[in-house]
PDB file of N, CA and C in Angstrom:
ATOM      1  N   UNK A   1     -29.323   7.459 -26.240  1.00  0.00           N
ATOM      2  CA  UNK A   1     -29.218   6.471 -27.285  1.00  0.00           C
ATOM      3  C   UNK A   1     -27.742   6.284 -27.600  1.00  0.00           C
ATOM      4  N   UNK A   2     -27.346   4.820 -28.102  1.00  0.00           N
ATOM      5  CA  UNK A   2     -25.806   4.677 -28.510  1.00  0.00           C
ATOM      6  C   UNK A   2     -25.957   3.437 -28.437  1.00  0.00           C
ATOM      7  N   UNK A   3     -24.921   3.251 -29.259  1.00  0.00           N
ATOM      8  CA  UNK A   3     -23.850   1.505 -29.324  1.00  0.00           C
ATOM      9  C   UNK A   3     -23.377   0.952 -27.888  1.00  0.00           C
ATOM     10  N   UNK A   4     -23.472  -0.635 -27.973  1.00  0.00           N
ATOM     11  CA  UNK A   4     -22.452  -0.899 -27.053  1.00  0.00           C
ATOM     12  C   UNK A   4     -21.402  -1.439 -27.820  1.00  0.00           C
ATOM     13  N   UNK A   5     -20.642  -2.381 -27.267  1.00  0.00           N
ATOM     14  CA  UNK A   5     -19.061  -2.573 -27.850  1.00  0.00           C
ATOM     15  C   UNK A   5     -19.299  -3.832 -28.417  1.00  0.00           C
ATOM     16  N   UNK A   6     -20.645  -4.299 -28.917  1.00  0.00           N
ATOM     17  CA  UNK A   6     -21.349  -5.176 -30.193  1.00  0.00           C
ATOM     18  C   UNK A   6     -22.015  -4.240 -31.092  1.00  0.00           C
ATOM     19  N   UNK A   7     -21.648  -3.224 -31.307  1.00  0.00           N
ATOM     20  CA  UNK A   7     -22.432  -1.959 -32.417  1.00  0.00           C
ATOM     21  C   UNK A   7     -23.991  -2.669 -32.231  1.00  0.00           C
ATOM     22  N   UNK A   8     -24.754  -2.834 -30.925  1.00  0.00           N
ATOM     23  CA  UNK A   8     -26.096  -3.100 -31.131  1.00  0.00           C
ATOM     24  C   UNK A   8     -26.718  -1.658 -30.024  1.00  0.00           C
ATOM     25  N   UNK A   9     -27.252  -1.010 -31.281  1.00  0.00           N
ATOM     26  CA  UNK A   9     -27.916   0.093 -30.675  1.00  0.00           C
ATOM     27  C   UNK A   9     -29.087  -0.021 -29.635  1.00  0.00           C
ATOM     28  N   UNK A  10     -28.972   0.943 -28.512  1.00  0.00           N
ATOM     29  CA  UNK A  10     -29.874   1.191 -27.331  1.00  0.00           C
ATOM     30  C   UNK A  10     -30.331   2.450 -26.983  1.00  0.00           C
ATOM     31  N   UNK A  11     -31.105   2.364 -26.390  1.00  0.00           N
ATOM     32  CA  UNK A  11     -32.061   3.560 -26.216  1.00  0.00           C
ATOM     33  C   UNK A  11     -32.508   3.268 -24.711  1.00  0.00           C
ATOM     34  N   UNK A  12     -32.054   4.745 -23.887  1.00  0.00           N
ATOM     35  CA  UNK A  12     -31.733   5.022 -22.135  1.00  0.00           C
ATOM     36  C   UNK A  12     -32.997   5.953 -21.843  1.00  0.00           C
ATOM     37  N   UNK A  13     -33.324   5.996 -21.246  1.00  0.00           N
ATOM     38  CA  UNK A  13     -34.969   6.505 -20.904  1.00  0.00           C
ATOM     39  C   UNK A  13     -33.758   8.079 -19.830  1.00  0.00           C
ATOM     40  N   UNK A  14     -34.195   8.991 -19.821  1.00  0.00           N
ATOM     41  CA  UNK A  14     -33.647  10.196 -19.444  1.00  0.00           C
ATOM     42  C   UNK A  14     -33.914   9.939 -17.518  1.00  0.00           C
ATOM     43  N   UNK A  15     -32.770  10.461 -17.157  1.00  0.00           N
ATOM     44  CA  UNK A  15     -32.754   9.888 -16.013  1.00  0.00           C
ATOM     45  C   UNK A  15     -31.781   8.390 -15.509  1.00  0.00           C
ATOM     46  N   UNK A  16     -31.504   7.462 -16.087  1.00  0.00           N
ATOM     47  CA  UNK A  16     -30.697   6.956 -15.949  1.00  0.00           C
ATOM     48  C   UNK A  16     -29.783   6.701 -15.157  1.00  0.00           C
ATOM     49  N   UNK A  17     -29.256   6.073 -14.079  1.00  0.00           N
ATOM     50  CA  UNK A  17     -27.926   5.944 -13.411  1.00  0.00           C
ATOM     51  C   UNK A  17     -26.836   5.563 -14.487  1.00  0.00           C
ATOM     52  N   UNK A  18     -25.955   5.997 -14.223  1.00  0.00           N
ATOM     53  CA  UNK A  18     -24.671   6.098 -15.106  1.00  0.00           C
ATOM     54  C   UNK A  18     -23.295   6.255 -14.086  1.00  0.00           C
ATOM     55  N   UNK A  19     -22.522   5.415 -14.530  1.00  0.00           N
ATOM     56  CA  UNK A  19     -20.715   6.118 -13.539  1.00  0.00           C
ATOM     57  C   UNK A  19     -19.802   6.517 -14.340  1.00  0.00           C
ATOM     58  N   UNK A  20     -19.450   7.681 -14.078  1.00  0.00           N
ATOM     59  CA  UNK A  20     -18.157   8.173 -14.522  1.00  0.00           C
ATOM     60  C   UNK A  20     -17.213   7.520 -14.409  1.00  0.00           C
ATOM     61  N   UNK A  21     -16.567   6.891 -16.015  1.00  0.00           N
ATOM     62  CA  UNK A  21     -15.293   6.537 -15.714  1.00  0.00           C
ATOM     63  C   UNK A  21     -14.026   6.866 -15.959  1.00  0.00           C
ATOM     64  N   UNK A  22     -14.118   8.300 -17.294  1.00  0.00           N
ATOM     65  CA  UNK A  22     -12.750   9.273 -17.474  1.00  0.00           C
ATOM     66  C   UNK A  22     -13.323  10.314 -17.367  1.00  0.00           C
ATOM     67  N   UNK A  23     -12.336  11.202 -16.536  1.00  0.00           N
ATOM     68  CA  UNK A  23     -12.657  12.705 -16.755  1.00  0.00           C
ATOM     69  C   UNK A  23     -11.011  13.020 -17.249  1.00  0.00           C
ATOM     70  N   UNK A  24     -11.438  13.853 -18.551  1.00  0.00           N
ATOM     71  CA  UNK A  24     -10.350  14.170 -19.774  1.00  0.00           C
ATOM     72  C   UNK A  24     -10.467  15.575 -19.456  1.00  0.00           C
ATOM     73  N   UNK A  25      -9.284  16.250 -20.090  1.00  0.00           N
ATOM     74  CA  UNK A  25      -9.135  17.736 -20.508  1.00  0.00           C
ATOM     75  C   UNK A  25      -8.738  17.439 -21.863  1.00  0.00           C
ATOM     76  N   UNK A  26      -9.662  18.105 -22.889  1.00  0.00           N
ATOM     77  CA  UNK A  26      -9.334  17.794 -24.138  1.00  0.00           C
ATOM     78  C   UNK A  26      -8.991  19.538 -24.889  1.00  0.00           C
ATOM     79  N   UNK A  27      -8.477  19.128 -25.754  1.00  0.00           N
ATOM     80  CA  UNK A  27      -7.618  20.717 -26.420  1.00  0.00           C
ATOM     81  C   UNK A  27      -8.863  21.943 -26.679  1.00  0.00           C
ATOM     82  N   UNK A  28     -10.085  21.227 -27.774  1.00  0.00           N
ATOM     83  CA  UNK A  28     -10.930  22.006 -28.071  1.00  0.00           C
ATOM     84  C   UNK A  28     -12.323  22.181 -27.341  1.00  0.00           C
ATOM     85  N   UNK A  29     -12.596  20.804 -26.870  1.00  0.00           N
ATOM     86  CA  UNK A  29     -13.495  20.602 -26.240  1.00  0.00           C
ATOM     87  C   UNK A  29     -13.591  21.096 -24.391  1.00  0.00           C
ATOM     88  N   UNK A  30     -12.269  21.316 -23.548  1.00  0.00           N
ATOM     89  CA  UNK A  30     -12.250  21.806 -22.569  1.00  0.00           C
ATOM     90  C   UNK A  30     -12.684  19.853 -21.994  1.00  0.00           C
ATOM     91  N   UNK A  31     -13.196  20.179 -20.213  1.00  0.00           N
ATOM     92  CA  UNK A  31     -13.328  18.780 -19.646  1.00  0.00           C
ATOM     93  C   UNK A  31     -14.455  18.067 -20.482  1.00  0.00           C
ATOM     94  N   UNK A  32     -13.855  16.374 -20.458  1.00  0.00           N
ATOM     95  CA  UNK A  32     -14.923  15.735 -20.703  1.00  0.00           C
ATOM     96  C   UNK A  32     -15.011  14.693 -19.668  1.00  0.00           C
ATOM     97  N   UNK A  33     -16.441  14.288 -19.719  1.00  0.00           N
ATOM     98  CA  UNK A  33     -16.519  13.075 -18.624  1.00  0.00           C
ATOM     99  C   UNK A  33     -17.208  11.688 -19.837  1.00  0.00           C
ATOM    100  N   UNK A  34     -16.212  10.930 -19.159  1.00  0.00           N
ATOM    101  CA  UNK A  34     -17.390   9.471 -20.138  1.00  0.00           C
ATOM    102  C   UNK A  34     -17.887   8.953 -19.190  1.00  0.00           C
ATOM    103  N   UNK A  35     -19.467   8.681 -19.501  1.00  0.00           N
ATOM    104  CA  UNK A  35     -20.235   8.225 -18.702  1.00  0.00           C
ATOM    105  C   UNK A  35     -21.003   6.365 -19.054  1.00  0.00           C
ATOM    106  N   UNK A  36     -20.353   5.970 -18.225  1.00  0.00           N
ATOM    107  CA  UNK A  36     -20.760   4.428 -18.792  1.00  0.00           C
ATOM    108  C   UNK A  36     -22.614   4.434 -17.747  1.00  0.00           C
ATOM    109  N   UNK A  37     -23.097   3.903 -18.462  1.00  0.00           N
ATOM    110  CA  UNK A  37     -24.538   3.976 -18.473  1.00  0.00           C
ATOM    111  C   UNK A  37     -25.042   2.392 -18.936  1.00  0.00           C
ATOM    112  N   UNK A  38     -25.587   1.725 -17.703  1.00  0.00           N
ATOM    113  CA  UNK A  38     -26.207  -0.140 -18.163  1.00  0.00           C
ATOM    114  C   UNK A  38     -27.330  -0.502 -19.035  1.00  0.00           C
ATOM    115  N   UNK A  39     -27.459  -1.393 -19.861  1.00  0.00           N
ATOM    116  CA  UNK A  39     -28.274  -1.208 -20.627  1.00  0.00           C
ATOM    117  C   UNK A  39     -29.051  -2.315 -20.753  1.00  0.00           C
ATOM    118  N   UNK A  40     -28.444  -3.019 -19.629  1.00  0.00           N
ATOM    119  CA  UNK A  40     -29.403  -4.354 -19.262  1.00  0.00           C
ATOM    120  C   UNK A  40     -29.377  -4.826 -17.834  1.00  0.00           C
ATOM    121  N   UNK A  41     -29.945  -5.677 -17.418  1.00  0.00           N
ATOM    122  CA  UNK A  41     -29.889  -5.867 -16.007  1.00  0.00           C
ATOM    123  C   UNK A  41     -28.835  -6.912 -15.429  1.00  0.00           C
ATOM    124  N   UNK A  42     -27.810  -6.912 -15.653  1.00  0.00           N
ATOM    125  CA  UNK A  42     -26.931  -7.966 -15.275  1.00  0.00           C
ATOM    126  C   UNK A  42     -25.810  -6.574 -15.432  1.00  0.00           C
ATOM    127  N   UNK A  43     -26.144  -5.328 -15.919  1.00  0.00           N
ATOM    128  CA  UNK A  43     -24.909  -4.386 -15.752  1.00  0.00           C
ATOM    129  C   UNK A  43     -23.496  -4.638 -16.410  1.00  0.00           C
ATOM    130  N   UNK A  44     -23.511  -5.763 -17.362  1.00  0.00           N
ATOM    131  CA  UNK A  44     -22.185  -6.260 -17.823  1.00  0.00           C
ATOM    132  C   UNK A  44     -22.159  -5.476 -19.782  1.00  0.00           C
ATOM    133  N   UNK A  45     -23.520  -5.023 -20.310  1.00  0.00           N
ATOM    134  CA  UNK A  45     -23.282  -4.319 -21.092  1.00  0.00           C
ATOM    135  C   UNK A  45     -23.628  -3.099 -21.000  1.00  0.00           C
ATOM    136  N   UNK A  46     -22.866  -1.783 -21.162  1.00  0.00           N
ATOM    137  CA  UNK A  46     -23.140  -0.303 -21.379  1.00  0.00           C
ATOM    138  C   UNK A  46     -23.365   0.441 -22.768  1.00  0.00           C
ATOM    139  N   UNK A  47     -23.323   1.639 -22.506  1.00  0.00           N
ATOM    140  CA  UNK A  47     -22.890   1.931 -23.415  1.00  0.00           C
ATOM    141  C   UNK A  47     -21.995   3.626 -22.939  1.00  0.00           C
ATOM    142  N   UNK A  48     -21.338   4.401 -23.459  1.00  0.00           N
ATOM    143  CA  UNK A  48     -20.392   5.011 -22.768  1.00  0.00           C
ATOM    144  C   UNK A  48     -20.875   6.651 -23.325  1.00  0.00           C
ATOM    145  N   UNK A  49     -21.258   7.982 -22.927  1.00  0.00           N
ATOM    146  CA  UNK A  49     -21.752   8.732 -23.093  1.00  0.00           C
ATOM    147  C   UNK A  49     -20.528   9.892 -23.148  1.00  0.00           C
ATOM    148  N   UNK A  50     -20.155  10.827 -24.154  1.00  0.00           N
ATOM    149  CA  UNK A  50     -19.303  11.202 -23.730  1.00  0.00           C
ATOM    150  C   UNK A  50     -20.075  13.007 -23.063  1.00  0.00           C
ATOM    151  N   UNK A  51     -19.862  13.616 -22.273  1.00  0.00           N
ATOM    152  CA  UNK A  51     -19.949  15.180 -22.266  1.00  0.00           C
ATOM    153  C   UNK A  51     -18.934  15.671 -21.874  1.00  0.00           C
ATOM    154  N   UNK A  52     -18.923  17.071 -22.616  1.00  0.00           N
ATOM    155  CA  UNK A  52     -18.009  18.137 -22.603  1.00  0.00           C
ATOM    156  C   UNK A  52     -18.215  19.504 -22.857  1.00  0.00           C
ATOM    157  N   UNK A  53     -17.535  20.308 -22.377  1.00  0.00           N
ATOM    158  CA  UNK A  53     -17.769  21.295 -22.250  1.00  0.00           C
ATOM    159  C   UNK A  53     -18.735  22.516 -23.341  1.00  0.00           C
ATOM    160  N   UNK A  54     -18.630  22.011 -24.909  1.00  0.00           N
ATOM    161  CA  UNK A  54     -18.993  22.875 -25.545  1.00  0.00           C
ATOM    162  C   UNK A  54     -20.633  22.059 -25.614  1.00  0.00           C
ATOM    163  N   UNK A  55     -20.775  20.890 -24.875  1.00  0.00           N
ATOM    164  CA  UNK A  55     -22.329  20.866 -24.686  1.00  0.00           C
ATOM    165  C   UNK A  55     -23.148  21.139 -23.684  1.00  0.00           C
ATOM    166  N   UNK A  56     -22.619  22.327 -22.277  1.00  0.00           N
ATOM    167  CA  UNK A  56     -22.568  23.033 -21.636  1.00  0.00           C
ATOM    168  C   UNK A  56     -22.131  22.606 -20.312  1.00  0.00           C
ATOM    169  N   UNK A  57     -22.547  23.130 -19.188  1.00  0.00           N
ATOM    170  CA  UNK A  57     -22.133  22.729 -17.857  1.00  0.00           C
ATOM    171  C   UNK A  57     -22.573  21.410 -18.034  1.00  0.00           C
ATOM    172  N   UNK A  58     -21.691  20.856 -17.424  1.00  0.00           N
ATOM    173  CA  UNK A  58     -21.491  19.478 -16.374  1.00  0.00           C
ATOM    174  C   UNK A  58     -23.101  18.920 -15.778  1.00  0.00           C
ATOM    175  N   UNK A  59     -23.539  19.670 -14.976  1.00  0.00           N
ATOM    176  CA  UNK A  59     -24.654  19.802 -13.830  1.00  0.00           C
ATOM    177  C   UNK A  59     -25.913  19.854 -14.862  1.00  0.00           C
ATOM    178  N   UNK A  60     -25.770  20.308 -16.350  1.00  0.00           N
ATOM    179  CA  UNK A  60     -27.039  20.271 -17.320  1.00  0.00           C
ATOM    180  C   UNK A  60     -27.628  18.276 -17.026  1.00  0.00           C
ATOM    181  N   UNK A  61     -26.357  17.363 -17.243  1.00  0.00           N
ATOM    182  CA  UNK A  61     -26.776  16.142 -17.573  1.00  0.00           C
ATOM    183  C   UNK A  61     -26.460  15.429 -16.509  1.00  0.00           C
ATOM    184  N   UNK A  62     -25.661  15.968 -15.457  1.00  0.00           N
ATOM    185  CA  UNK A  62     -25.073  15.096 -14.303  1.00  0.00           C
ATOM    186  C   UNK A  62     -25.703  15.272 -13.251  1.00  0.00           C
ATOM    187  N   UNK A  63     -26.451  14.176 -12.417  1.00  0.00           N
ATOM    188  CA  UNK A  63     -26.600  14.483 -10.492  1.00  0.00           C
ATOM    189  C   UNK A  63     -25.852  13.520  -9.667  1.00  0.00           C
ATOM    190  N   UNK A  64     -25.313  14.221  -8.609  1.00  0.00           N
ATOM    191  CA  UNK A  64     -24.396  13.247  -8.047  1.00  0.00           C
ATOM    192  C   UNK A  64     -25.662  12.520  -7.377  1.00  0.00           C
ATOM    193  N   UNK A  65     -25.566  11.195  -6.894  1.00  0.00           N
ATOM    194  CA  UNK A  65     -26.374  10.384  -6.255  1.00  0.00           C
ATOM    195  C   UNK A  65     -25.623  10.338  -4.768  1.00  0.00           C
TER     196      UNK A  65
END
């Protein structure tokens, strides 16, 4: 679930394709990845997911395709 960049909230069914588009090293949080994730079928709106480390491994929410 999340905003896109019209604050109009969405809701992603688990499983999802999503692409990584920053992977950060942040001070407290250790790596993060933002994960842009489509939320309609034309792929032109997302919404952007962030994970990081203190919400555990990587591999909990990520599969490479």
């Amino acid at each position: 679930m999340g905003s896109d960049h019209e604050d109009i909230e969405h809701v992603v069914a688990a499983g999802a394709t999503g692409t990584i588009e920053i992977i950060e090293v942040l001070r407290a949080q250790g790596t993060a990845f933002h994960v842009a994730i489509p939320v309609d079928d034309t792929n032109e709106r997302h919404i952007i997911n962030v994970f990081d480390e203190r919400d555990g491994p990587i591999t909990n929410f990520l599969e490479a395709l």
